[in-house]
PDB file of N, CA and C in Angstrom:
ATOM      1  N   UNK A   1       4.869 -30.153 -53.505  1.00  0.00           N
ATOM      2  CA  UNK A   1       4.631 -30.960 -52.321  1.00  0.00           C
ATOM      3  C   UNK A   1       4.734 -30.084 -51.071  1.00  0.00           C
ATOM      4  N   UNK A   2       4.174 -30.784 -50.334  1.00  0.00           N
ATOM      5  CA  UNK A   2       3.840 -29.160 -48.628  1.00  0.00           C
ATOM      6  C   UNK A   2       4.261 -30.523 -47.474  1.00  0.00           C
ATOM      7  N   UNK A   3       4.899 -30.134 -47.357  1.00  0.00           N
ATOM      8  CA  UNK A   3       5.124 -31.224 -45.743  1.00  0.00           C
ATOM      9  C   UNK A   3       4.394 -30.677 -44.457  1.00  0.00           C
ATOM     10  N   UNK A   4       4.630 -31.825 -43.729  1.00  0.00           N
ATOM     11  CA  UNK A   4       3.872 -31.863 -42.463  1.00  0.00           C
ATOM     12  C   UNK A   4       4.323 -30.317 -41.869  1.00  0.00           C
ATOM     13  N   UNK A   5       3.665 -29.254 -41.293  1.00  0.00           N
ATOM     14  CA  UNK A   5       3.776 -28.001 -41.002  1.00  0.00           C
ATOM     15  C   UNK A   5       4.130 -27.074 -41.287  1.00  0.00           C
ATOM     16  N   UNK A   6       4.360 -27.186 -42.436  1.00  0.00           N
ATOM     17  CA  UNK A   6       5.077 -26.053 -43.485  1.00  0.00           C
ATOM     18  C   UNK A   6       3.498 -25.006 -43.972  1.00  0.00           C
ATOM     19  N   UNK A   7       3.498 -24.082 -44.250  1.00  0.00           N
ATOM     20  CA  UNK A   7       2.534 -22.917 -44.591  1.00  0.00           C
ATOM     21  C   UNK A   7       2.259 -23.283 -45.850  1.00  0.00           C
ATOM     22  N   UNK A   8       0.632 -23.284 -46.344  1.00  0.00           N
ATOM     23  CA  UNK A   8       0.720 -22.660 -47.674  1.00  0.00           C
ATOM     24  C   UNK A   8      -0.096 -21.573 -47.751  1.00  0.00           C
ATOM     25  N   UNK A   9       0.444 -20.638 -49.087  1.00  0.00           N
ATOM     26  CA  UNK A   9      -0.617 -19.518 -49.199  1.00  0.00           C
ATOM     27  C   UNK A   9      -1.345 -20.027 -50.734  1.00  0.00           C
ATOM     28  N   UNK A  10      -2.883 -19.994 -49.602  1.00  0.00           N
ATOM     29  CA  UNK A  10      -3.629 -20.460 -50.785  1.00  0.00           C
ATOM     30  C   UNK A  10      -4.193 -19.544 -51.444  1.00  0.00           C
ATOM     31  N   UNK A  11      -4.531 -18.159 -51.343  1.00  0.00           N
ATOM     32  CA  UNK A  11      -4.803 -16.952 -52.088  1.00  0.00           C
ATOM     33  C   UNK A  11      -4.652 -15.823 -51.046  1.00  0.00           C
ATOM     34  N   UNK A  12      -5.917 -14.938 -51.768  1.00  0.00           N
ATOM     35  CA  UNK A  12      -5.756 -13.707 -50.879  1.00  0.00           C
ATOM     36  C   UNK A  12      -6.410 -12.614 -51.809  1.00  0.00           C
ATOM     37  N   UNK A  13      -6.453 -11.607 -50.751  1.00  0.00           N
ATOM     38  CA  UNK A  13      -7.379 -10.405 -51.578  1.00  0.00           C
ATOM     39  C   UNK A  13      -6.454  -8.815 -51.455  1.00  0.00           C
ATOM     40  N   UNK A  14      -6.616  -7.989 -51.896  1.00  0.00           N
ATOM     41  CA  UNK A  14      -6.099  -6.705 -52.572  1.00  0.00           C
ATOM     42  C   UNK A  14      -6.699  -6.182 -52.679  1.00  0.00           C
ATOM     43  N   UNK A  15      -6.976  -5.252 -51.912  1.00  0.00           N
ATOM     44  CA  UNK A  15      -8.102  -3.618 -51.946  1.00  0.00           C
ATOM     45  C   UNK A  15      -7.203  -2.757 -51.566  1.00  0.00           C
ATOM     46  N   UNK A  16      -7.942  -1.299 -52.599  1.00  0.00           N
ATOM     47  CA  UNK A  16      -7.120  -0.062 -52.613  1.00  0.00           C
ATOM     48  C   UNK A  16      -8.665   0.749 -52.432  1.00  0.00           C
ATOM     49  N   UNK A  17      -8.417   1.561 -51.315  1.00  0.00           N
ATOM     50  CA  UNK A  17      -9.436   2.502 -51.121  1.00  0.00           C
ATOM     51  C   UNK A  17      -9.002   3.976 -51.572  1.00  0.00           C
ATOM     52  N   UNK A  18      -9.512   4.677 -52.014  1.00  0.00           N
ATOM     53  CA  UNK A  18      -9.082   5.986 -52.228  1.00  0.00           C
ATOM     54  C   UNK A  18     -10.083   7.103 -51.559  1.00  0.00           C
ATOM     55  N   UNK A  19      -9.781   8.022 -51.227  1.00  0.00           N
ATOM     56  CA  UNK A  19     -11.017   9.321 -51.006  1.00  0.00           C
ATOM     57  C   UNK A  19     -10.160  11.085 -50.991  1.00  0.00           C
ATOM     58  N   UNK A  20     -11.148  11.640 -51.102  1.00  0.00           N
ATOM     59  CA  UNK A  20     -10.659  12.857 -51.040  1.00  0.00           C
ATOM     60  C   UNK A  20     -10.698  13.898 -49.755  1.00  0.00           C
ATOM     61  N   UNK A  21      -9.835  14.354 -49.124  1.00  0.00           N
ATOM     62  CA  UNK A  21     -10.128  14.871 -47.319  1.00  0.00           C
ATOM     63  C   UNK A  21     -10.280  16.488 -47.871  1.00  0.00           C
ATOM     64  N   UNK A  22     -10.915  17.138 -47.432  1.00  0.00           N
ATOM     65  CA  UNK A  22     -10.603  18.747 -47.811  1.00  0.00           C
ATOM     66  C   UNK A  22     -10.362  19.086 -46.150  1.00  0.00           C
ATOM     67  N   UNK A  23      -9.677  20.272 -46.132  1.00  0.00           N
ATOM     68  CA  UNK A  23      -9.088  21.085 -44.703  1.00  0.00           C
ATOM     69  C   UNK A  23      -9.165  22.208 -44.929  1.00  0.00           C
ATOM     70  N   UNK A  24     -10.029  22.877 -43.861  1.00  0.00           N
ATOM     71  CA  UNK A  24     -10.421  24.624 -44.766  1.00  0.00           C
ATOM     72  C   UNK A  24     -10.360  25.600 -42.985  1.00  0.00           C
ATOM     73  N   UNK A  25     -10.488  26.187 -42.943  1.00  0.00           N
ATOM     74  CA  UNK A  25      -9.928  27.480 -42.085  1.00  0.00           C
ATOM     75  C   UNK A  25     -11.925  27.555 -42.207  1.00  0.00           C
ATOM     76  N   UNK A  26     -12.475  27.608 -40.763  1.00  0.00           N
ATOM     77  CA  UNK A  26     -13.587  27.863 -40.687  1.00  0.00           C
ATOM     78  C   UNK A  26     -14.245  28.899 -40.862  1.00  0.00           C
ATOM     79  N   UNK A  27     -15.662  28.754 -41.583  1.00  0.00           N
ATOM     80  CA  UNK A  27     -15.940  30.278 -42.045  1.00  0.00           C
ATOM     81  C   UNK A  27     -14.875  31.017 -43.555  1.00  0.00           C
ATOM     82  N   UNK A  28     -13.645  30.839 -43.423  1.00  0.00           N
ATOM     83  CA  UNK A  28     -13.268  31.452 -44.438  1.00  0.00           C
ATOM     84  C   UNK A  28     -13.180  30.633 -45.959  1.00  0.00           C
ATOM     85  N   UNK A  29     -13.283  29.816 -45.645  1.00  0.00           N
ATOM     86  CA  UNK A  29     -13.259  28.080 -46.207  1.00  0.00           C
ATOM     87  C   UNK A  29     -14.116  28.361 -47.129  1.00  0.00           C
ATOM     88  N   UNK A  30     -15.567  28.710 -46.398  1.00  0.00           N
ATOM     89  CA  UNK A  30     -16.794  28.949 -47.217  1.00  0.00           C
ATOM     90  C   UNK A  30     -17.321  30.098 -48.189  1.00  0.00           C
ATOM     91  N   UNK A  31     -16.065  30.760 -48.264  1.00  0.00           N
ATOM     92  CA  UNK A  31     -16.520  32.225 -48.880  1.00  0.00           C
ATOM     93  C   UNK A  31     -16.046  31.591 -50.656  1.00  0.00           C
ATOM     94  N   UNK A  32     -17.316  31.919 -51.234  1.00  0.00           N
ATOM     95  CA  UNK A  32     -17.440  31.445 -52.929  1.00  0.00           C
ATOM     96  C   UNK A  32     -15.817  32.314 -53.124  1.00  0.00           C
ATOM     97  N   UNK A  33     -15.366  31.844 -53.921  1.00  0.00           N
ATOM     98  CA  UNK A  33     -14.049  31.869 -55.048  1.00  0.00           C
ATOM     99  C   UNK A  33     -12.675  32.472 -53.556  1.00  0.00           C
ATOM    100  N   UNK A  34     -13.138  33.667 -52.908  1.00  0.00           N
ATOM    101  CA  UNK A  34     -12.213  33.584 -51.591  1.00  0.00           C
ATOM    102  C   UNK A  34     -11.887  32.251 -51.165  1.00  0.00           C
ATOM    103  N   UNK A  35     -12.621  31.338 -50.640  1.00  0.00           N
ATOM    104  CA  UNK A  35     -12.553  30.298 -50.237  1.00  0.00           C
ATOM    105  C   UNK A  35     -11.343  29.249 -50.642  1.00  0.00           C
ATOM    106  N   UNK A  36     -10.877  29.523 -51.847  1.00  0.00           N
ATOM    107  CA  UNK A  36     -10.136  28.412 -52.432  1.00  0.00           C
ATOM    108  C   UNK A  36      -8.690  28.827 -51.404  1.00  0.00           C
ATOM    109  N   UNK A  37      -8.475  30.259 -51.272  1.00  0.00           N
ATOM    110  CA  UNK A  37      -7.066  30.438 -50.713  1.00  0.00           C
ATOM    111  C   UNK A  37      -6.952  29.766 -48.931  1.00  0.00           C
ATOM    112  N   UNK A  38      -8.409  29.578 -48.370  1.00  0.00           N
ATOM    113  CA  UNK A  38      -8.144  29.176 -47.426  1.00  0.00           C
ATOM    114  C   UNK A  38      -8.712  27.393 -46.721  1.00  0.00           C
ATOM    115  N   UNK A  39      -8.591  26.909 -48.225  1.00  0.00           N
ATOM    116  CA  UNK A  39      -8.179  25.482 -47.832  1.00  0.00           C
ATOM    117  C   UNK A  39      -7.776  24.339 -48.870  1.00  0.00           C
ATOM    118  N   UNK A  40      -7.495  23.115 -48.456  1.00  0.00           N
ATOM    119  CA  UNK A  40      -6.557  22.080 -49.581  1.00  0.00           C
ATOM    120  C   UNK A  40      -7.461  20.766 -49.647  1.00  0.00           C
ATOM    121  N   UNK A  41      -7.391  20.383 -50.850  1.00  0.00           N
ATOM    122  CA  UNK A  41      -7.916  18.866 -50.650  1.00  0.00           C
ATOM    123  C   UNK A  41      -6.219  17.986 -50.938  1.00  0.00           C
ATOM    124  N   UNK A  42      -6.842  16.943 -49.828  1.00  0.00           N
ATOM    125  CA  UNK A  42      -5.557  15.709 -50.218  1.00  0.00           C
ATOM    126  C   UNK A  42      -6.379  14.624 -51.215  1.00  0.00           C
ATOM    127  N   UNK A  43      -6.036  13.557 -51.302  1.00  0.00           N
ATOM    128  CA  UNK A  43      -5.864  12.409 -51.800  1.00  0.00           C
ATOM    129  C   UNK A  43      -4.922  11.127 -51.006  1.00  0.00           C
ATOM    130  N   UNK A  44      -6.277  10.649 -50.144  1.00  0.00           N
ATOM    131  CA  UNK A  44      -5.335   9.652 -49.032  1.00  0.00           C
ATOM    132  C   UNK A  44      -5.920   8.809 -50.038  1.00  0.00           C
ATOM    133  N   UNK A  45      -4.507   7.262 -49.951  1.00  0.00           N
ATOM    134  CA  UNK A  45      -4.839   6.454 -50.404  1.00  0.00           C
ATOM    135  C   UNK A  45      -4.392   4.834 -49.612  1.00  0.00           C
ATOM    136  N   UNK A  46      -5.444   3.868 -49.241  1.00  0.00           N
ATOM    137  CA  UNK A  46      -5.272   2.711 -48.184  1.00  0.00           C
ATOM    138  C   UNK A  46      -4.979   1.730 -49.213  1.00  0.00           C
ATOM    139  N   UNK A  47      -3.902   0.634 -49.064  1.00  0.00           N
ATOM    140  CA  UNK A  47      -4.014   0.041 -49.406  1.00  0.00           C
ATOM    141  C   UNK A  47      -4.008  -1.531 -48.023  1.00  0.00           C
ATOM    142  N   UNK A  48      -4.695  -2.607 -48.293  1.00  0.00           N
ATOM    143  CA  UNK A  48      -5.062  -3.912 -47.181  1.00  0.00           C
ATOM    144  C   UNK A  48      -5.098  -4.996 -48.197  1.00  0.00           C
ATOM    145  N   UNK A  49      -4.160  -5.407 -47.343  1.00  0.00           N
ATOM    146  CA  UNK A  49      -4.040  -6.947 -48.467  1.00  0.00           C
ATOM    147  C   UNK A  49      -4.439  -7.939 -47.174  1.00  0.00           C
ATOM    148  N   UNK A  50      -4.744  -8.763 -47.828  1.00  0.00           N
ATOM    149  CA  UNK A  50      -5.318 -10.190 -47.121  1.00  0.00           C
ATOM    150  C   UNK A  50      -4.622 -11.686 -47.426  1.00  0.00           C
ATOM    151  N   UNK A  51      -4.035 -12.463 -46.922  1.00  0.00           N
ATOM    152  CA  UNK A  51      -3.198 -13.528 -47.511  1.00  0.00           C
ATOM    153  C   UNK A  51      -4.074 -14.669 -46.726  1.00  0.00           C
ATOM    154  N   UNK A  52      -4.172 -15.515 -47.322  1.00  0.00           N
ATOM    155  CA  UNK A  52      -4.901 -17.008 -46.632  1.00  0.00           C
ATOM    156  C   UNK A  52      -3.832 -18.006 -46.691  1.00  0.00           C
ATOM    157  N   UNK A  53      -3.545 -18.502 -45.447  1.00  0.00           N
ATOM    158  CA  UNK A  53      -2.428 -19.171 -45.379  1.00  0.00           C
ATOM    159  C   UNK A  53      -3.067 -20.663 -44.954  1.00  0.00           C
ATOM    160  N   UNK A  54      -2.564 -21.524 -45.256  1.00  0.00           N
ATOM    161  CA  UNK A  54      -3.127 -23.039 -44.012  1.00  0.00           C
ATOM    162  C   UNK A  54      -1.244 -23.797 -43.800  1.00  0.00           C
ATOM    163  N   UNK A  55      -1.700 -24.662 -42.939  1.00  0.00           N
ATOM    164  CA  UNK A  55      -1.107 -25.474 -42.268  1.00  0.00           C
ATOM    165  C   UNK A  55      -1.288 -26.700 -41.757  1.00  0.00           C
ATOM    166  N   UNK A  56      -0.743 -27.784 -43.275  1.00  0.00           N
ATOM    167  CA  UNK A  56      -1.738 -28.884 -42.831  1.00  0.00           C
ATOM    168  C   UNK A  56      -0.688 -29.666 -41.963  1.00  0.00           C
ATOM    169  N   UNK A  57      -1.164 -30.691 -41.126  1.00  0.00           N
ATOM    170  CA  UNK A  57      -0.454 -31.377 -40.466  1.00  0.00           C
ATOM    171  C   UNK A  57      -1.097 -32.528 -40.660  1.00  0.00           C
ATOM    172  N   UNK A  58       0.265 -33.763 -40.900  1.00  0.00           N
ATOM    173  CA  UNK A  58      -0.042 -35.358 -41.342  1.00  0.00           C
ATOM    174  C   UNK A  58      -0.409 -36.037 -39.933  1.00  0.00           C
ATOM    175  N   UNK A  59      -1.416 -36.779 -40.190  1.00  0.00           N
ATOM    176  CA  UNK A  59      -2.154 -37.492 -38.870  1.00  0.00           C
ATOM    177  C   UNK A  59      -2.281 -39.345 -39.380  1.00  0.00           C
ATOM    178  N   UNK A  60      -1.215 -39.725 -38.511  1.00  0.00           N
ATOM    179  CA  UNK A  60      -1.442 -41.379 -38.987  1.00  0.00           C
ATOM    180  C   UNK A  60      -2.146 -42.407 -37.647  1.00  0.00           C
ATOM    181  N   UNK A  61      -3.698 -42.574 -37.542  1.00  0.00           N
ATOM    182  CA  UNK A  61      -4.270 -42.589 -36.859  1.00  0.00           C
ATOM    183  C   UNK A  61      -4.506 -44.350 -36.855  1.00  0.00           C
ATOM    184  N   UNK A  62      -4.341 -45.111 -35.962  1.00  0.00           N
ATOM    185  CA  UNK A  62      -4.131 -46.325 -36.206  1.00  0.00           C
ATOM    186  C   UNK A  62      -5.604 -47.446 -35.441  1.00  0.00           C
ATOM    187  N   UNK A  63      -5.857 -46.427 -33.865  1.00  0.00           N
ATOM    188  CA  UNK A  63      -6.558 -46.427 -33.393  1.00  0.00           C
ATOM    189  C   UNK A  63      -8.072 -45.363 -32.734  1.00  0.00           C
ATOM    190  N   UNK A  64      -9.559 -46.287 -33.198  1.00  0.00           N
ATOM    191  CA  UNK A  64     -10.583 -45.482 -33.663  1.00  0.00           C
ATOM    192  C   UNK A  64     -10.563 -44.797 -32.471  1.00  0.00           C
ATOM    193  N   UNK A  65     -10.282 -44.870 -31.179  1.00  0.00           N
ATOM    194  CA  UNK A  65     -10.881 -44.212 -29.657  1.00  0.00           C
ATOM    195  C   UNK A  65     -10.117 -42.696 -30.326  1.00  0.00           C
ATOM    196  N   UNK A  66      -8.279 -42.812 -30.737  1.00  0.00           N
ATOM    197  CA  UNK A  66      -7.748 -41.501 -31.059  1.00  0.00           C
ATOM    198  C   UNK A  66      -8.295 -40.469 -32.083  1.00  0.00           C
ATOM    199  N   UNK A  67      -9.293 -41.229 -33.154  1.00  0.00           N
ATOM    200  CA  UNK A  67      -9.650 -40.121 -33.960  1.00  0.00           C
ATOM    201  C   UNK A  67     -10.918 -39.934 -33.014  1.00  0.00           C
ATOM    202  N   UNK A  68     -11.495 -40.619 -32.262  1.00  0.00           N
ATOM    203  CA  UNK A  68     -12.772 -39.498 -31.883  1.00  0.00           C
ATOM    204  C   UNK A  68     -12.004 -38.646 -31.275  1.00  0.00           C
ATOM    205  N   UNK A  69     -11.216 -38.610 -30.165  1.00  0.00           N
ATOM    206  CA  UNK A  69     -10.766 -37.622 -29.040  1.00  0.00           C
ATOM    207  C   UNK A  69      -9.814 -36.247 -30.515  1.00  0.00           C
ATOM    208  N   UNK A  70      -9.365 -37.138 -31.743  1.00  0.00           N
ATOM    209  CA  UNK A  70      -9.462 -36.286 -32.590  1.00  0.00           C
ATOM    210  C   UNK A  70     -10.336 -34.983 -33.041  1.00  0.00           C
ATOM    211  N   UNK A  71     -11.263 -35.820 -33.293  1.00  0.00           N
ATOM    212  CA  UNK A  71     -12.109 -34.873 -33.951  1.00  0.00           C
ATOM    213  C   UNK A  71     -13.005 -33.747 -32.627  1.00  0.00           C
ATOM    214  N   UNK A  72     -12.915 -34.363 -31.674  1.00  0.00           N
ATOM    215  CA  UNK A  72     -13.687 -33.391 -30.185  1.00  0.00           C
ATOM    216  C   UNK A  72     -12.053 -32.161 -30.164  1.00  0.00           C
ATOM    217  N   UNK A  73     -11.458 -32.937 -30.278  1.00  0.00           N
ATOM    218  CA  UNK A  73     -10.728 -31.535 -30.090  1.00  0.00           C
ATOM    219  C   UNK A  73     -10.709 -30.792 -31.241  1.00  0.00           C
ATOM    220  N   UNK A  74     -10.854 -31.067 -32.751  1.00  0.00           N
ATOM    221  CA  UNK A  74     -11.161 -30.165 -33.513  1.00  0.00           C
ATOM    222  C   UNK A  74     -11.986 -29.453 -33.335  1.00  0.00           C
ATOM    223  N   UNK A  75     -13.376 -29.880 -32.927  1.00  0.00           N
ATOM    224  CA  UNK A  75     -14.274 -28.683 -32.761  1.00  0.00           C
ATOM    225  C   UNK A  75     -14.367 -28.097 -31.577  1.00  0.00           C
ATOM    226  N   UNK A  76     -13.692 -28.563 -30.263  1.00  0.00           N
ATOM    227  CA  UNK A  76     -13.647 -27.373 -29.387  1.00  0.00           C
ATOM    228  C   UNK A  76     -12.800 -26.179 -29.999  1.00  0.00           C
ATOM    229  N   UNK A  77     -11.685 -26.430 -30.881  1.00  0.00           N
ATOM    230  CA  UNK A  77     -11.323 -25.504 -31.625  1.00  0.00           C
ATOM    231  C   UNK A  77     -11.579 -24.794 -32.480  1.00  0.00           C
ATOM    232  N   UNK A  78     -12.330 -24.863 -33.227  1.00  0.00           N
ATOM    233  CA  UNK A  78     -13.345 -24.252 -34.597  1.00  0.00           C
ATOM    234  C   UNK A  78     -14.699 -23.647 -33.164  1.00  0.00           C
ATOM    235  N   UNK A  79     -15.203 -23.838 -32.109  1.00  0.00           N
ATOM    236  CA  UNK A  79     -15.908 -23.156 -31.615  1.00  0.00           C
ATOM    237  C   UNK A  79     -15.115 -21.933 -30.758  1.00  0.00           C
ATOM    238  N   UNK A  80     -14.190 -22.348 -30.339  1.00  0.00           N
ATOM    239  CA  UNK A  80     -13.580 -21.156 -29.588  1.00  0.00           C
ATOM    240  C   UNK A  80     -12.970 -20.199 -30.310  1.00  0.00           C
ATOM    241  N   UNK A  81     -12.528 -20.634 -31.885  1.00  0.00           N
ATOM    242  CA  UNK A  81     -11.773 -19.612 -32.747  1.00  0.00           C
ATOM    243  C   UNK A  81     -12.952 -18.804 -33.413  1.00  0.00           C
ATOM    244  N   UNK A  82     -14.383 -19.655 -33.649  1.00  0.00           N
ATOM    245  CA  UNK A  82     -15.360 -18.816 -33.907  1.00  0.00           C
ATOM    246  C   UNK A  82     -15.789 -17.471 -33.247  1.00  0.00           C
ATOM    247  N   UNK A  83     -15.973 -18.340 -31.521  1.00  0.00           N
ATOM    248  CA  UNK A  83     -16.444 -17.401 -30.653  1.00  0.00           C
ATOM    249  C   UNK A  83     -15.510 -15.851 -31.000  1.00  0.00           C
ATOM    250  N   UNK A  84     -14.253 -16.266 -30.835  1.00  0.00           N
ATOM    251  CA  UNK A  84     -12.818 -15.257 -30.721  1.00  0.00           C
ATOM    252  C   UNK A  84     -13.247 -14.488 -31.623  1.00  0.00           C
ATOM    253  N   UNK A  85     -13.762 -14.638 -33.416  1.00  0.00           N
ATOM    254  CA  UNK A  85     -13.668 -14.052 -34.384  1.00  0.00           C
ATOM    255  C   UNK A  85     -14.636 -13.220 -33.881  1.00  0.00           C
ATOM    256  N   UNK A  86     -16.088 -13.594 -33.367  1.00  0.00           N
ATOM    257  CA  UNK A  86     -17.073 -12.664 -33.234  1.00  0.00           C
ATOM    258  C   UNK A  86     -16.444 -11.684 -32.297  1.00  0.00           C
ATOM    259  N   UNK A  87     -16.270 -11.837 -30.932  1.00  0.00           N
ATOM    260  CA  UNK A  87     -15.820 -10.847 -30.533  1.00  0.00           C
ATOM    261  C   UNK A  87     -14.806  -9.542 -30.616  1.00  0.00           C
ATOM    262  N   UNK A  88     -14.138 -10.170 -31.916  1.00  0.00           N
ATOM    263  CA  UNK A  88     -13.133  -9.006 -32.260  1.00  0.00           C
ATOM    264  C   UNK A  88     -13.420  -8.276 -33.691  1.00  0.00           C
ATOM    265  N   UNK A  89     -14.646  -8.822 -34.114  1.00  0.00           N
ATOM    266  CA  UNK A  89     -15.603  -7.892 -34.980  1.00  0.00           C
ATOM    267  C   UNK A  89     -16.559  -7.361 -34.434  1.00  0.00           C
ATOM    268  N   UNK A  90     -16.621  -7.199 -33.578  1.00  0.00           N
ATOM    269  CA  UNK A  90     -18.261  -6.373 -32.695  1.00  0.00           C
ATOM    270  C   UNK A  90     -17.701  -5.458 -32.716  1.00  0.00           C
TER     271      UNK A  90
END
């Protein structure tokens, strides 16, 4: 049971990126079999987790005028959180 404002986590995602960086001393870097003494490869590794949380809240609506002014304020909210999302992915 989830009460009125309590969180749930309804899933979520788990990515592990891996890659290889090399760092070499210019020019010397490139000299066949010399080359190895003057540079290193790493192994960086990212890990980004993602959690989806909601938050439902109980609405006991008795009168119809309150669910319209309801529902207008839902979607001025779903448009401004849209707008928000685009701009902080550009």
């Amino acid at each position: 049971d989830v009460e009125d404002g309590q969180q749930l986590i309804v899933g979520g995602i788990i990515r592990k990126k891996q890659k290889q960086v090399e760092n070499k001393v210019p020019i010397l870097g490139d000299i066949p079999l010399l080359g190895r003494l003057f540079k290193s490869t790493e192994t960086e590794i990212q890990d980004t987790e993602i959690v989806f949380l909601i938050t439902p809240h109980i609405i006991d609506i008795k009168n119809p005028a309150d669910l319209e002014k309801l529902k207008e304020k839902n979607e001025d909210w779903l448009k401004n959180g849209m707008e928000e999302f685009k701009k902080a992915t550009e």
